[in-house]
Every structure is written in C-alpha cells, then in structure tokens.
Protein backbone atom coordinates (compact mmCIF):
# COMPACT_ATOMS: atom_id res chain seq x y z
CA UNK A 1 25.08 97.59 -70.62
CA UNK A 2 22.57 100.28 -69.91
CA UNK A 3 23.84 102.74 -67.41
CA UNK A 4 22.01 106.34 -66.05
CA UNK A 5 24.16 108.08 -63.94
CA UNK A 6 23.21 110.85 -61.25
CA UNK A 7 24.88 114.14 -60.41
CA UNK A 8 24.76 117.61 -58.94
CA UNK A 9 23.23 116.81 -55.72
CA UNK A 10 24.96 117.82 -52.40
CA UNK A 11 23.49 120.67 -49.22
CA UNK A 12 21.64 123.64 -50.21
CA UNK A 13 20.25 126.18 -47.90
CA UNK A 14 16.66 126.36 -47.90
CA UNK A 15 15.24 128.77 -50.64
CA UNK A 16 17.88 127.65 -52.83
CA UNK A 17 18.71 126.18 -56.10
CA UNK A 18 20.18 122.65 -57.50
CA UNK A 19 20.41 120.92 -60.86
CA UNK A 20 20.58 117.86 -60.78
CA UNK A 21 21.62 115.75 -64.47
CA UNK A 22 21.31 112.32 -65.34
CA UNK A 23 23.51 110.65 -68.16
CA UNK A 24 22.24 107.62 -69.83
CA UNK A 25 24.05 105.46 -71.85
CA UNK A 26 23.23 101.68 -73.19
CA UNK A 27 19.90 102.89 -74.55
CA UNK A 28 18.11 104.74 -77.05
CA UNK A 29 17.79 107.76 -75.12
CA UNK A 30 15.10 109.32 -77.49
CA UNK A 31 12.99 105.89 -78.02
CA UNK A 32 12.05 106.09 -73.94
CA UNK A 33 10.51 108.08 -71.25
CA UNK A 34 12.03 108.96 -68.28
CA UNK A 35 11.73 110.29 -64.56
CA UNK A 36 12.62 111.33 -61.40
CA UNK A 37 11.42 110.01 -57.80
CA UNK A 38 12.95 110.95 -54.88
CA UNK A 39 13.49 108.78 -51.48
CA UNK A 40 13.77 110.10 -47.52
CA UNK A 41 14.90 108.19 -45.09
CA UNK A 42 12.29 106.04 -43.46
CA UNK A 43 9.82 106.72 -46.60
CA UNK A 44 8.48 105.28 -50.07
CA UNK A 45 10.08 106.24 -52.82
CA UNK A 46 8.06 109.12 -54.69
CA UNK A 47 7.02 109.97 -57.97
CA UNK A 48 9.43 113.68 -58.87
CA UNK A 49 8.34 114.16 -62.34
CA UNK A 50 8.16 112.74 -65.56
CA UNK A 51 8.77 113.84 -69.52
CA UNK A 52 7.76 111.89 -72.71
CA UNK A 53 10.41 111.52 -75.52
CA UNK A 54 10.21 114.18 -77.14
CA UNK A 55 9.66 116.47 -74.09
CA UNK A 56 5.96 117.35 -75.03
CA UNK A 57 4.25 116.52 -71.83
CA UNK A 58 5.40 117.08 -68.14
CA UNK A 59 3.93 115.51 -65.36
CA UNK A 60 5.15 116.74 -61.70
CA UNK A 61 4.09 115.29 -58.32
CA UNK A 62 1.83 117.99 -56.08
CA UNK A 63 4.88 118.21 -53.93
CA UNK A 64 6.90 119.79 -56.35
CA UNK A 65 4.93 121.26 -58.69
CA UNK A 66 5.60 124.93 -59.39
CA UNK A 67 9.46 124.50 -58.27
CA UNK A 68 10.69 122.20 -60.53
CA UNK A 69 11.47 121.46 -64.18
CA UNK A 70 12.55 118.54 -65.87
CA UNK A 71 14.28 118.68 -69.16
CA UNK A 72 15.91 116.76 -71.42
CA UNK A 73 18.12 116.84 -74.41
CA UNK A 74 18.36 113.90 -76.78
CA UNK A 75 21.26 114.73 -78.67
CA UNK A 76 23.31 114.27 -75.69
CA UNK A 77 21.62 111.83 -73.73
CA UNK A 78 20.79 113.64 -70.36
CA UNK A 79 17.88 114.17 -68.49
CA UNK A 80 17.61 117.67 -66.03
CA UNK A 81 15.68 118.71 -63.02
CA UNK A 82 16.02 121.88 -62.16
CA UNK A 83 14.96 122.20 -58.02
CA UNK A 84 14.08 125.50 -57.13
CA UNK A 85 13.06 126.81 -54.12
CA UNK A 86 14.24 123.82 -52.01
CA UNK A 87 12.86 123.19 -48.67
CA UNK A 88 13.76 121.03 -45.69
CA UNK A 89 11.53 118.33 -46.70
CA UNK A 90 12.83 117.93 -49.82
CA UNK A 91 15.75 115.95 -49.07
CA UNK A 92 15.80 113.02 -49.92
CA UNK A 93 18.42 110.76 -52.39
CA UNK A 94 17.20 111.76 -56.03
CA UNK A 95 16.66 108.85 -58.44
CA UNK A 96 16.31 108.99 -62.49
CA UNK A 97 14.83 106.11 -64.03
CA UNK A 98 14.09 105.06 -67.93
CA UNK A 99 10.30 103.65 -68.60
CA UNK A 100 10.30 99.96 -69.27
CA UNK A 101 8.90 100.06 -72.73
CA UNK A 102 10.19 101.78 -75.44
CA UNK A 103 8.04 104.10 -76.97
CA UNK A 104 5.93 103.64 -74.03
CA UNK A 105 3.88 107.07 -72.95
CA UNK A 106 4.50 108.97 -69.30
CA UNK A 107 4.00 107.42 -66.05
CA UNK A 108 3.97 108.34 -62.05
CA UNK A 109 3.70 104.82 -61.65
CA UNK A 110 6.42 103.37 -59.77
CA UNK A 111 6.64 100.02 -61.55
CA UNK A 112 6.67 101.42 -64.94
CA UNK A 113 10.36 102.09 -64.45
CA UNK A 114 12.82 99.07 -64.67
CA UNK A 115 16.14 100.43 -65.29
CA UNK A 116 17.56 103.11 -62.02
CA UNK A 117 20.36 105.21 -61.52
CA UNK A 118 22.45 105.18 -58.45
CA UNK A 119 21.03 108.11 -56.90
CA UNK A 120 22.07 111.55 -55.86
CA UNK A 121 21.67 112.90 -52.26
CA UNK A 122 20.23 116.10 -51.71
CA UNK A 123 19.92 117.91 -48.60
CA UNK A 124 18.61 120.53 -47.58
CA UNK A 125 19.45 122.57 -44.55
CA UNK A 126 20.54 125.89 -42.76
C-alpha cells in the first residue's frame, strides 16, 4: 500500500518560515519524481514545485520561485519544501504527490501525478 504522508504545516506570521516533509512509503522512493501543489479555498490546485530522482533539476511555479526549496533524501524516503518568506496568499492546504511513471522525468502538469498525500494546511496570518 503506497502511502505519502504530510507534515509541518500549521499558522505562520507573514515573513516567516515553515518546513514542510513528506514521508513516502509503498514505493521506490528513488525510482520516481515527486512534487508539491498547493490548494486555497475556492481555487485550482497549483503546481508548488517539482524535483527529479536524483534531485538534479528543480522546477518551481512563478509564485514561489525565489522562496522556496524542495529537497529530498532517498535514503530515508522524504521529500522537503522549505517556505520562506511566507505571505498571506500563500495559504493554502499543501499537497505532495509521486509522478505516475517510474523513472518518468519532472512535471508541473497536474495529471502527471496519480498517487497524493493527505495534505497539510498552512496559513498564513498576523
């Protein structure tokens, strides 16, 4: 049973920091690439940022680029964002999602993602 599970969301000021981490287990972590999209209330979900498998390309969406990072580490199975500089209209309830094919290359693509975590809220507010 393939499982990714979301944490380290929760309210940050604006300005500040959160990492978020996402543990996958079921899969070969290594064999697949992964993501992060993001959902508000009311909106689409939207393409975060995405890493190939062995972390050699990064792809961000223009919202976000320039504040935050996506890592991973293989030998444990998690994949990172690191949100810095968090504004207002970042909240949202943070997704992590494993590409469909294994081996596949990087996507922003919405439907190239078939297996979800649960999601982790983030909010950001004074």
């Amino acid at each position: 049973q393939v499982q990714l599970v979301e944490s380290g969301g929760g309210l940050v000021q604006p300005g500040g920091s959160l990492r978020l981490s996402c543990v996958v287990s079921g899969l070969r972590f290594s064999d697949y690439p992964m993501a992060w999209f993001r959902q508000a209330p009311g909106k689409e979900r939207e393409f975060v940022g995405t890493i190939t498998r062995t972390s050699s390309y990064l792809e961000y969406g223009d919202s976000v680029k320039g504040r935050f990072a996506i890592s991973r580490v293989n030998a444990k199975n998690v994949l990172y964002l690191q949100m810095n500089n968090l504004k207002p209209e970042d909240t949202a309830v943070y997704y992590c999602a494993a590409h469909s094919r294994r081996y596949g290359g990087s996507s922003r693509r919405l439907g190239d993602y078939d297996t979800w975590g649960q999601g982790t809220q983030v909010t950001v507010s004074s």
